[in-house]
PDB file of N, CA and C in Angstrom:
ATOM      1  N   UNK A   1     102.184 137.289 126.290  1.00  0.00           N
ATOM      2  CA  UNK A   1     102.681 136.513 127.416  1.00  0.00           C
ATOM      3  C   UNK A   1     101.697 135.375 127.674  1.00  0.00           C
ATOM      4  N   UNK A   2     102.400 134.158 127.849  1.00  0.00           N
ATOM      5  CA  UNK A   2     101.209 132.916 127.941  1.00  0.00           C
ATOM      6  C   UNK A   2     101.287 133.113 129.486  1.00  0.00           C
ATOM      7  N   UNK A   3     100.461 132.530 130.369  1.00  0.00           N
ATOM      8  CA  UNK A   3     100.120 132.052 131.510  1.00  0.00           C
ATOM      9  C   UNK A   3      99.635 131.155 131.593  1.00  0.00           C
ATOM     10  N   UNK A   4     100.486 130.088 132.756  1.00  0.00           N
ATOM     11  CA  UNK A   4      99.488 128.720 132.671  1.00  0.00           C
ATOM     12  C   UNK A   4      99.953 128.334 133.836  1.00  0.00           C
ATOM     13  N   UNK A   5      98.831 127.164 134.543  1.00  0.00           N
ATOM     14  CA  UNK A   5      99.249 126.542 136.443  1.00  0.00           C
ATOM     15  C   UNK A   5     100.023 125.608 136.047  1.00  0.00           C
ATOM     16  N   UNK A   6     100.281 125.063 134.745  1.00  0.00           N
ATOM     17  CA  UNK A   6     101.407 123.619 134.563  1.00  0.00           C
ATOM     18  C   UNK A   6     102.583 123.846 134.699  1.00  0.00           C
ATOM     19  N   UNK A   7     103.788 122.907 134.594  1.00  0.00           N
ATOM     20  CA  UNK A   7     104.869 123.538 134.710  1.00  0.00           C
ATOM     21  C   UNK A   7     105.245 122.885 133.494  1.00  0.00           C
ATOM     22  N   UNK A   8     104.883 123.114 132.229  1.00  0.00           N
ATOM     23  CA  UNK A   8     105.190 123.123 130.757  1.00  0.00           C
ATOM     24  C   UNK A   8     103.952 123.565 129.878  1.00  0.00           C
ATOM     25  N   UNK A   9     104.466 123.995 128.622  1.00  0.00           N
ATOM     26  CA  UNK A   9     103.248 124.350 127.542  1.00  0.00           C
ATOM     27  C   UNK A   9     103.542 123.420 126.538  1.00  0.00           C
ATOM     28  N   UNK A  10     102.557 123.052 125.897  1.00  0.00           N
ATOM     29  CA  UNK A  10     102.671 121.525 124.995  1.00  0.00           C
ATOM     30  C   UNK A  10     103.177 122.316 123.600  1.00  0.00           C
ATOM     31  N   UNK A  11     104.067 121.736 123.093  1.00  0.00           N
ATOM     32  CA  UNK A  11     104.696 121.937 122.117  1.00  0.00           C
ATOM     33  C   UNK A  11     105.536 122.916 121.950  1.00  0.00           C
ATOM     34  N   UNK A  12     106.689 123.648 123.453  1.00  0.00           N
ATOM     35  CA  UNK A  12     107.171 124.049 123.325  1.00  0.00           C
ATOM     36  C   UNK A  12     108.508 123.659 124.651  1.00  0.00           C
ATOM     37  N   UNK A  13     109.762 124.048 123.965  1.00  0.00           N
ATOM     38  CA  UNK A  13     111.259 123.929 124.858  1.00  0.00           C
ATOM     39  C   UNK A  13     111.001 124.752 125.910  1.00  0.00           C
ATOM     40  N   UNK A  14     111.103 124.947 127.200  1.00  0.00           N
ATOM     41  CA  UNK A  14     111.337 126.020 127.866  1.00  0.00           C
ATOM     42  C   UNK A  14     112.796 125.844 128.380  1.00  0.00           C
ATOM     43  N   UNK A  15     112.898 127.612 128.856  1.00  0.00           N
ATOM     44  CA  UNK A  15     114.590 127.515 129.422  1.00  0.00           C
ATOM     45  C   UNK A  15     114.118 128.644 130.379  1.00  0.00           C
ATOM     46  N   UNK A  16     114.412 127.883 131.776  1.00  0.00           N
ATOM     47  CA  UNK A  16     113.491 128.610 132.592  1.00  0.00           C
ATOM     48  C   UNK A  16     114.729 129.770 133.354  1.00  0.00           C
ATOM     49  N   UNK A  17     113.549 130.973 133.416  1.00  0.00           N
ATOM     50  CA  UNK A  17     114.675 132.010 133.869  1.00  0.00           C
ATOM     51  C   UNK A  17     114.759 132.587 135.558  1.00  0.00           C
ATOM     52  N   UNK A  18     113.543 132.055 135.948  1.00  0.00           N
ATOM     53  CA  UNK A  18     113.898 132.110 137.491  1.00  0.00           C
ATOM     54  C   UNK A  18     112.276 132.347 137.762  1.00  0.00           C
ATOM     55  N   UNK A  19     111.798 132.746 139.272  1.00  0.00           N
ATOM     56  CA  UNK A  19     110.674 133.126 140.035  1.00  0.00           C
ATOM     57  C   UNK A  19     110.582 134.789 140.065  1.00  0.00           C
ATOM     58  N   UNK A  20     109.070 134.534 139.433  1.00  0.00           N
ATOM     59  CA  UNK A  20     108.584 135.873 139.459  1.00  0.00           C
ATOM     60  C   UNK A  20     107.912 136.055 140.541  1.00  0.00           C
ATOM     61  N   UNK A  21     107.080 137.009 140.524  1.00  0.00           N
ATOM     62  CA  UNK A  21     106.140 137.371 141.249  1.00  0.00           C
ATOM     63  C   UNK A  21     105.627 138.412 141.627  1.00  0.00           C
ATOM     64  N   UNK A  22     104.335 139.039 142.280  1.00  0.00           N
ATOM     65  CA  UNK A  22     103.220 140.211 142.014  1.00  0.00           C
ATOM     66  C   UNK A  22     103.118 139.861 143.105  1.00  0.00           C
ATOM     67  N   UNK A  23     102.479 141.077 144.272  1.00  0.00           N
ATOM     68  CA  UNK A  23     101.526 141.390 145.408  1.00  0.00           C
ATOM     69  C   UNK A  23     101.035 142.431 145.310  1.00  0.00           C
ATOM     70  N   UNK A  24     100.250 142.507 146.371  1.00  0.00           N
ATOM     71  CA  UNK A  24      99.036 143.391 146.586  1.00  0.00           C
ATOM     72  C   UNK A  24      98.773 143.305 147.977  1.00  0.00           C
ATOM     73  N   UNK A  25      98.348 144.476 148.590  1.00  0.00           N
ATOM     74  CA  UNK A  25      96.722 144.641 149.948  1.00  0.00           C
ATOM     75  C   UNK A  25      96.274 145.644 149.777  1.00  0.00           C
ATOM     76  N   UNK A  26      95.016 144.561 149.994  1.00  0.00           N
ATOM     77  CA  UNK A  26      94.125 145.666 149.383  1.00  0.00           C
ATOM     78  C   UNK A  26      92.889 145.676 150.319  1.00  0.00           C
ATOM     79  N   UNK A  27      92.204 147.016 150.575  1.00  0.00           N
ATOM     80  CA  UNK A  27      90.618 146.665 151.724  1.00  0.00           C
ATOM     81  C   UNK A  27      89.924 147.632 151.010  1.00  0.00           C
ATOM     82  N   UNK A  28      89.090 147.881 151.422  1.00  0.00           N
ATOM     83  CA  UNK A  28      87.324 148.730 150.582  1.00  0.00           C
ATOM     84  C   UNK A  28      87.717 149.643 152.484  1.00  0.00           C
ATOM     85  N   UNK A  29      86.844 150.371 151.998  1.00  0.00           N
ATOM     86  CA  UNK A  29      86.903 151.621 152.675  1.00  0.00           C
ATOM     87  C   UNK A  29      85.685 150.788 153.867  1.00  0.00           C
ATOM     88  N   UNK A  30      85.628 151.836 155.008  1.00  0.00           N
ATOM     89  CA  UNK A  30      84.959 151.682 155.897  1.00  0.00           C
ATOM     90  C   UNK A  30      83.381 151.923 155.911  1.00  0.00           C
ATOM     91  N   UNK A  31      83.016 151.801 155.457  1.00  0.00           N
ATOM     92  CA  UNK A  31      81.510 152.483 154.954  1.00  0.00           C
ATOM     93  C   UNK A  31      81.067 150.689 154.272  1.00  0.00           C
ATOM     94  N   UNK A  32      81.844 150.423 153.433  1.00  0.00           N
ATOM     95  CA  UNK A  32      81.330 149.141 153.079  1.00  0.00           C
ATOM     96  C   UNK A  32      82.332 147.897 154.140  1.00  0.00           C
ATOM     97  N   UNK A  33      83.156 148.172 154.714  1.00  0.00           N
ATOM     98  CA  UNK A  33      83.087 147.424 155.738  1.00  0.00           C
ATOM     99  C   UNK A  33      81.982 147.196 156.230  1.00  0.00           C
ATOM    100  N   UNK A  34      81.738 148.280 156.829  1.00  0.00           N
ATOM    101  CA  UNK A  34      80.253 148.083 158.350  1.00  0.00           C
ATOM    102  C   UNK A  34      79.020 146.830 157.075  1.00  0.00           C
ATOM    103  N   UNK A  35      78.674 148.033 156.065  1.00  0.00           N
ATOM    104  CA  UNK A  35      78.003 146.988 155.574  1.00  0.00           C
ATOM    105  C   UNK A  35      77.946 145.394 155.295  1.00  0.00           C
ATOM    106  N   UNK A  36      79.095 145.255 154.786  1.00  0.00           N
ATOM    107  CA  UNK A  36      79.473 143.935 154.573  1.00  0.00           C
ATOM    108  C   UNK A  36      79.576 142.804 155.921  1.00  0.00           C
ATOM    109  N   UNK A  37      79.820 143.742 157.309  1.00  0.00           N
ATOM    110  CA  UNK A  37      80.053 143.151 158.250  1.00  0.00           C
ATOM    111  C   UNK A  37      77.763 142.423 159.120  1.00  0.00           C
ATOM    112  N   UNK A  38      77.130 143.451 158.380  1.00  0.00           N
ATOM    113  CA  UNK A  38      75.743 142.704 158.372  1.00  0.00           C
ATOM    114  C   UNK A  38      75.099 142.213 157.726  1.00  0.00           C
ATOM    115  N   UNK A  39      75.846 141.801 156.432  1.00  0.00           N
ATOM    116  CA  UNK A  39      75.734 140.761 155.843  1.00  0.00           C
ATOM    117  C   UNK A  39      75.803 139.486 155.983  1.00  0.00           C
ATOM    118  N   UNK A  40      76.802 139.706 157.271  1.00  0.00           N
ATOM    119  CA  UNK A  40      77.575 138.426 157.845  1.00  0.00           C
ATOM    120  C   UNK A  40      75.783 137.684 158.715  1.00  0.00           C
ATOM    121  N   UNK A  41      75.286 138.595 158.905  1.00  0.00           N
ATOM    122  CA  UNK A  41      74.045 137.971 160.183  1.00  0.00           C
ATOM    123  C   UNK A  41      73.535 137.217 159.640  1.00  0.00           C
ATOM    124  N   UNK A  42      72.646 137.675 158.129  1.00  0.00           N
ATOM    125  CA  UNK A  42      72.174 136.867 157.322  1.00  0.00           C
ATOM    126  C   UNK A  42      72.539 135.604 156.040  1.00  0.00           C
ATOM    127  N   UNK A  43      73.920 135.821 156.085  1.00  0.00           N
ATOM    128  CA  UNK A  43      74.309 134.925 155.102  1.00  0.00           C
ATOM    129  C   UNK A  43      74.128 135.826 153.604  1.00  0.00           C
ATOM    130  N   UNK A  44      75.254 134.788 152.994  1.00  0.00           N
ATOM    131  CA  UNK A  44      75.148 134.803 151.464  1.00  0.00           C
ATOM    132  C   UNK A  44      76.460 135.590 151.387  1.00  0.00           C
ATOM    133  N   UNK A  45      76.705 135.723 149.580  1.00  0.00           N
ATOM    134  CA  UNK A  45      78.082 136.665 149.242  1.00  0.00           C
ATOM    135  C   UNK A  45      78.321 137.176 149.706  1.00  0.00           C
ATOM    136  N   UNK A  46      79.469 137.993 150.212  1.00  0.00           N
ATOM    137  CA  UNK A  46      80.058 138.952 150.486  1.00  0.00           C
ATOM    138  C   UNK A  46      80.611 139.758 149.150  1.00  0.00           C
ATOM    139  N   UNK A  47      79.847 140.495 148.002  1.00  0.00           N
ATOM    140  CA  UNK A  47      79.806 140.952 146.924  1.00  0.00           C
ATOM    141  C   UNK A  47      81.030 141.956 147.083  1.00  0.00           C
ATOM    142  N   UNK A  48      81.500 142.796 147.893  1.00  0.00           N
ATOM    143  CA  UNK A  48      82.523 143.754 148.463  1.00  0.00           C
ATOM    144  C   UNK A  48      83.659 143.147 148.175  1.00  0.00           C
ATOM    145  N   UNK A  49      83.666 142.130 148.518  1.00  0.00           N
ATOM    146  CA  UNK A  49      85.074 141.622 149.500  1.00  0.00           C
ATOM    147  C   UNK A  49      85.666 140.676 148.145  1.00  0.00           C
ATOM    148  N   UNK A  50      84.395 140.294 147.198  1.00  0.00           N
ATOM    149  CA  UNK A  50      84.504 139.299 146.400  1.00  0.00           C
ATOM    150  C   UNK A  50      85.112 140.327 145.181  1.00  0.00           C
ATOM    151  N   UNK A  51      84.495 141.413 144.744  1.00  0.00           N
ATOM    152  CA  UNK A  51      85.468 142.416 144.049  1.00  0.00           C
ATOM    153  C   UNK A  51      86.637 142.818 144.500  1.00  0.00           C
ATOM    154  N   UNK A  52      86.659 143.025 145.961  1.00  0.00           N
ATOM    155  CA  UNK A  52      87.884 143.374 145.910  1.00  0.00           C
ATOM    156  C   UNK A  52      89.289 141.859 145.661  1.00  0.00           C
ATOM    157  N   UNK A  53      89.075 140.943 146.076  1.00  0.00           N
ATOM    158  CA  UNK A  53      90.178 139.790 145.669  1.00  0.00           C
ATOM    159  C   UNK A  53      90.144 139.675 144.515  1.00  0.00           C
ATOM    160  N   UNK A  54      89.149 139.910 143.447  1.00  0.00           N
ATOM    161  CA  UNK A  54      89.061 139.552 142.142  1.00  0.00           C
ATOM    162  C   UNK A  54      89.993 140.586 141.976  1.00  0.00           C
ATOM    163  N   UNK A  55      89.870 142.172 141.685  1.00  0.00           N
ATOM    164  CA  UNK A  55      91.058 143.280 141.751  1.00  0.00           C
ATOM    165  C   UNK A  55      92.196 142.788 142.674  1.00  0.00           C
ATOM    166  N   UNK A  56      92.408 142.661 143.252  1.00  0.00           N
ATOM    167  CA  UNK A  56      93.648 141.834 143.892  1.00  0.00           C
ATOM    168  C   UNK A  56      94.258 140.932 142.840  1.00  0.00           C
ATOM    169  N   UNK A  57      93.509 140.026 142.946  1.00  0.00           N
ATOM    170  CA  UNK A  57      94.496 138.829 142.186  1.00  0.00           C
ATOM    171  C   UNK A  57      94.615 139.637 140.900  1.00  0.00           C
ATOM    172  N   UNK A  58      94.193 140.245 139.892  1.00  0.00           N
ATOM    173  CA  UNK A  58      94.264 141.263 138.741  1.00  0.00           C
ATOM    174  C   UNK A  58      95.600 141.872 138.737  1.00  0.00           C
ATOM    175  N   UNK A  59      95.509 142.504 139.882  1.00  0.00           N
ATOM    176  CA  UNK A  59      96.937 143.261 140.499  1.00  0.00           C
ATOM    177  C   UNK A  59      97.971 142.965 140.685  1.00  0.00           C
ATOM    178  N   UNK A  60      97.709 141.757 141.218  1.00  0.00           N
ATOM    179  CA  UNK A  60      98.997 141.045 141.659  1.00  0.00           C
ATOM    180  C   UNK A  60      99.777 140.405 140.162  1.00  0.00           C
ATOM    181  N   UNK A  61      98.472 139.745 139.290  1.00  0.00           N
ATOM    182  CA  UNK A  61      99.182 138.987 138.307  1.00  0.00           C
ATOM    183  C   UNK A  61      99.460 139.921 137.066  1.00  0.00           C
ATOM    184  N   UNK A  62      99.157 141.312 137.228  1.00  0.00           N
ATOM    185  CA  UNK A  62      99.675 142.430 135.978  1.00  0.00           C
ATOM    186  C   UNK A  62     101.260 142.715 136.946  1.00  0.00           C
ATOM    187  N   UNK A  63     101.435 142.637 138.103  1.00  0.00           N
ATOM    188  CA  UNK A  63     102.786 142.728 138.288  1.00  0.00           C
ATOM    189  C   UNK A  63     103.793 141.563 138.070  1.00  0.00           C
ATOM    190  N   UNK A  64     103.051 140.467 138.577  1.00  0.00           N
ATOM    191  CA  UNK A  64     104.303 139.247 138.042  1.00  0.00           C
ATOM    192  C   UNK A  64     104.423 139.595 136.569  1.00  0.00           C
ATOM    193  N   UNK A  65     103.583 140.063 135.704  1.00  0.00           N
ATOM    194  CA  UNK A  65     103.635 139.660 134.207  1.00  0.00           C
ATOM    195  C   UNK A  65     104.869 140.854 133.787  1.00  0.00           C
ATOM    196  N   UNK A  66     104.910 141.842 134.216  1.00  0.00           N
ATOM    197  CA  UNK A  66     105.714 143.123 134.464  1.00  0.00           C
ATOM    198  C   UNK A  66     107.025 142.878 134.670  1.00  0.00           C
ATOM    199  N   UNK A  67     107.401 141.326 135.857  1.00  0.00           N
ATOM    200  CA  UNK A  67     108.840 141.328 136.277  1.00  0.00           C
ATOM    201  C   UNK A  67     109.058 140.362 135.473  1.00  0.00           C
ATOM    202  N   UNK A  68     108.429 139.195 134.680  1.00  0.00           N
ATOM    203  CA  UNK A  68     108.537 138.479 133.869  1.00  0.00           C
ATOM    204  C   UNK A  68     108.956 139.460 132.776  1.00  0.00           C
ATOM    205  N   UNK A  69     108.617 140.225 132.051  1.00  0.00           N
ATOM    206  CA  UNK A  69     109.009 140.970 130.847  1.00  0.00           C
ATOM    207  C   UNK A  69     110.130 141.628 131.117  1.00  0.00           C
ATOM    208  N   UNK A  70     110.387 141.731 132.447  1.00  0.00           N
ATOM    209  CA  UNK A  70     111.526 142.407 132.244  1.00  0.00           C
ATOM    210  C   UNK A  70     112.831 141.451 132.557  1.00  0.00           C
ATOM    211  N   UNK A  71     112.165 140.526 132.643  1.00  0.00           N
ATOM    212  CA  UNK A  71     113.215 139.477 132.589  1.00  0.00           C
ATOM    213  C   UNK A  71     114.027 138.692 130.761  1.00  0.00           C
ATOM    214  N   UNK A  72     112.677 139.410 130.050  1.00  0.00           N
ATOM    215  CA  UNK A  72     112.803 138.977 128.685  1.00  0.00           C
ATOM    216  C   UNK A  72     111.772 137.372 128.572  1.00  0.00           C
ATOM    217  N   UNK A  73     110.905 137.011 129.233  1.00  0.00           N
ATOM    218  CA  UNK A  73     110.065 136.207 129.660  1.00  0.00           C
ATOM    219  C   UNK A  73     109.381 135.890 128.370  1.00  0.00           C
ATOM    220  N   UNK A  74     108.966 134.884 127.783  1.00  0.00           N
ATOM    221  CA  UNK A  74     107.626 134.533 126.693  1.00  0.00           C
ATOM    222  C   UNK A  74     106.581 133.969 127.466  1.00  0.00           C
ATOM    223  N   UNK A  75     106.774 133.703 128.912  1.00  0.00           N
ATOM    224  CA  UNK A  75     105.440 132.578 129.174  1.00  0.00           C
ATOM    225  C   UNK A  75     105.987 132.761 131.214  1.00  0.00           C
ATOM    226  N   UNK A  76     104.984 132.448 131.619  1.00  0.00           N
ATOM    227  CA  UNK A  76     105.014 132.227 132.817  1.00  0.00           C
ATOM    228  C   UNK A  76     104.249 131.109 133.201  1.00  0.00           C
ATOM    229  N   UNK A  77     105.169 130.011 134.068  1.00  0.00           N
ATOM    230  CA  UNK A  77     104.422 128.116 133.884  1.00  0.00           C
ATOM    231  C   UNK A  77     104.325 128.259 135.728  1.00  0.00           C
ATOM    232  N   UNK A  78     103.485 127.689 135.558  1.00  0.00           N
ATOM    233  CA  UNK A  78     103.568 127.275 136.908  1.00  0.00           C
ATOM    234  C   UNK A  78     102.860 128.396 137.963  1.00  0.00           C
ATOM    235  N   UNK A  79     102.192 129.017 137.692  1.00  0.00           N
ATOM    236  CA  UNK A  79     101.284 130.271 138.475  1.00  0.00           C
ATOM    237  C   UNK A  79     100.531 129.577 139.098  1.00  0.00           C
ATOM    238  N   UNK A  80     100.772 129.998 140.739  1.00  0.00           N
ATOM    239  CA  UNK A  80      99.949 129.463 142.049  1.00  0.00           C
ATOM    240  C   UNK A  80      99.684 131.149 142.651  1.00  0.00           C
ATOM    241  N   UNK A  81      98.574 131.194 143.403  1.00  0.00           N
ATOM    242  CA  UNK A  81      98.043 132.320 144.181  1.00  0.00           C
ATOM    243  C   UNK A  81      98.007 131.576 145.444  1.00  0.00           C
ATOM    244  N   UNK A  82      98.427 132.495 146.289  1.00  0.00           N
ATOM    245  CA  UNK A  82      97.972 132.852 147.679  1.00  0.00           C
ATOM    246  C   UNK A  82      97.937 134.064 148.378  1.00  0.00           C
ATOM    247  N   UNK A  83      96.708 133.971 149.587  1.00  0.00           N
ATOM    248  CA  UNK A  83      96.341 135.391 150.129  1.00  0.00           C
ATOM    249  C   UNK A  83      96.687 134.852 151.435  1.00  0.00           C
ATOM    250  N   UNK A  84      96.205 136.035 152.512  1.00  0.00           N
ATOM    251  CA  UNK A  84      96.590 136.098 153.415  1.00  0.00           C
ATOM    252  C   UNK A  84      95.615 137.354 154.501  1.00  0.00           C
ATOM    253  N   UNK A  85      95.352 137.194 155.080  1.00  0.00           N
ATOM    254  CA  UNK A  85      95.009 138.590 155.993  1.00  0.00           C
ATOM    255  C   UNK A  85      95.320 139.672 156.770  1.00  0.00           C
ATOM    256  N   UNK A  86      95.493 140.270 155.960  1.00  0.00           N
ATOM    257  CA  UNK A  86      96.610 140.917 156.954  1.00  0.00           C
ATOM    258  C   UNK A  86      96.415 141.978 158.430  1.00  0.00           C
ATOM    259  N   UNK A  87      94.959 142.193 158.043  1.00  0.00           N
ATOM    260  CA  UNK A  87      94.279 143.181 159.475  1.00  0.00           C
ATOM    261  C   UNK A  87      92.743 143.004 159.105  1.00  0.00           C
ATOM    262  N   UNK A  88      91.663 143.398 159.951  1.00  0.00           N
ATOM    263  CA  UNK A  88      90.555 143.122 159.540  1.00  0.00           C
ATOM    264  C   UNK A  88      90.174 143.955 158.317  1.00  0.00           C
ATOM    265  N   UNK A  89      89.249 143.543 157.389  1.00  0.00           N
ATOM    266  CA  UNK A  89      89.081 143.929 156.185  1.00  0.00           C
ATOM    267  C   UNK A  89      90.301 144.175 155.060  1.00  0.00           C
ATOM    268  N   UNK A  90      91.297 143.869 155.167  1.00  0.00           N
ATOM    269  CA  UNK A  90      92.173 143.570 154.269  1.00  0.00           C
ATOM    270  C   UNK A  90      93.542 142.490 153.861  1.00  0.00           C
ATOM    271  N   UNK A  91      93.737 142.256 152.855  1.00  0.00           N
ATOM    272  CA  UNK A  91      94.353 140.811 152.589  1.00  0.00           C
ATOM    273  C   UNK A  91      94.929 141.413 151.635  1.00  0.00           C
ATOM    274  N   UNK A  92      96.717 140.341 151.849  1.00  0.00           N
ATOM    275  CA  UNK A  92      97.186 140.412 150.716  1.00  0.00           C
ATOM    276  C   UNK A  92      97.023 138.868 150.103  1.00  0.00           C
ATOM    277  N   UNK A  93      97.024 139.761 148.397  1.00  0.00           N
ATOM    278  CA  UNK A  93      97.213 138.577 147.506  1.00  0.00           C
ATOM    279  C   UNK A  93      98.721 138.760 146.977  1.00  0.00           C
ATOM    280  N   UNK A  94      99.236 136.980 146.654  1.00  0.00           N
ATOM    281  CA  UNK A  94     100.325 137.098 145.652  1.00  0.00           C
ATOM    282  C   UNK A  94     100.906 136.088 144.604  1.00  0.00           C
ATOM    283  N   UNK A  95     100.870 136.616 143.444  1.00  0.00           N
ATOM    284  CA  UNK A  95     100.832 135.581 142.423  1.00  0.00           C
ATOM    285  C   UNK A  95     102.044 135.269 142.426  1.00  0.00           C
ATOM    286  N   UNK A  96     102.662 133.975 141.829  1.00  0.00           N
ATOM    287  CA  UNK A  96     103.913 134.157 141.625  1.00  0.00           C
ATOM    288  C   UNK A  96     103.975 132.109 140.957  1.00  0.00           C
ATOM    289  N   UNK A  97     105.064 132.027 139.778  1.00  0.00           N
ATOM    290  CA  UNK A  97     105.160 131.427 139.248  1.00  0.00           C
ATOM    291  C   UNK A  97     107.040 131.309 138.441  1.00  0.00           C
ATOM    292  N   UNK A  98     106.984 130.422 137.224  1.00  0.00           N
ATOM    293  CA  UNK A  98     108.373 130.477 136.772  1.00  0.00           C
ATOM    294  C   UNK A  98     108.526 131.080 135.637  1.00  0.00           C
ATOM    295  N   UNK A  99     109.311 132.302 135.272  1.00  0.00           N
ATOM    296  CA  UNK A  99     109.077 132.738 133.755  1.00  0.00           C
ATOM    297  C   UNK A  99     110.415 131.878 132.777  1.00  0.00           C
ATOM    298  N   UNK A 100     109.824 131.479 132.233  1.00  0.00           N
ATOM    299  CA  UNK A 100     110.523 130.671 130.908  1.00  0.00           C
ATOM    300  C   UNK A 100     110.354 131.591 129.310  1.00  0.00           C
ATOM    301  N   UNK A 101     111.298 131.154 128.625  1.00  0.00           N
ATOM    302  CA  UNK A 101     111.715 131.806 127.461  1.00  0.00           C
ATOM    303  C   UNK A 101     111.880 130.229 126.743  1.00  0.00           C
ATOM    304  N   UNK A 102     111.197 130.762 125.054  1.00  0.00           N
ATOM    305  CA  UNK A 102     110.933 129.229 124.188  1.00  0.00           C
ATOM    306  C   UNK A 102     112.640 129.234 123.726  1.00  0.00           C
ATOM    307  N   UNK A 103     112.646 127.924 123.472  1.00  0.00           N
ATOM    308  CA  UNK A 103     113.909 127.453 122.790  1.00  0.00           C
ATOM    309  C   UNK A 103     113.891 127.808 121.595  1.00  0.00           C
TER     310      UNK A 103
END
C-alpha cells in the first residue's frame, strides 16, 4: 500500500474510490499523568504524551490502511492527520485520506 500527503503519485492513473479513514483515543495511565503533569513546572518534552501520539497516529493510520484494503485500494493520496482532546490526558487522533486504485 503506497501512502502519500499529495493528491497524485507520479507516474501513475488513479481512479479514486472514496474517503477512508482510522481513529483512535488514547491516554497513559494515571501514575504517568501526575508525572508528566511536573514536568510541566520545569519545562522541556513531555516524553509520555509524545509516545503516546506517536502510537496514536500508528493506530489510526494501520486502520485507514485496513478500510482502504478492503475497499480493494493500491494507494492512499492525500493523508492529512488531526487530533483533538478529548478529556484531560487524552486525545483523539484521526488519519484519513483518498484510497485510489492504478489504472
Amino acid at each position: 500500500m503506497i501512502l502519500v500527503n499529495t493528491d497524485y503519485i507520479s507516474g501513475k492513473e488513479l481512479e479514486m474510490l472514496g474517503l477512508v479513514k482510522g481513529s483512535t483515543i488514547q491516554s497513559k495511565n494515571i501514575g504517568r499523568d501526575i508525572s508528566q503533569s511536573f514536568k510541566t513546572l520545569v519545562g522541556g518534552e513531555l516524553k509520555a504524551y509524545t509516545e503516546m501520539m506517536n502510537e496514536a497516529r500508528a493506530l489510526a493510520t494501520k486502520r485507514m490502511v485496513e478500510e482502504a484494503e478492503r475497499l480493494g485500494a493500491d494507494a492512499v493520496v492525500n493523508i492529512r492527520y488531526a487530533s483533538s482532546a478529548v478529556m484531560q490526558g487524552a486525545a483523539e487522533v484521526i488519519a484519513y485520506g483518498t484510497a485510489v486504485k492504478f489504472r
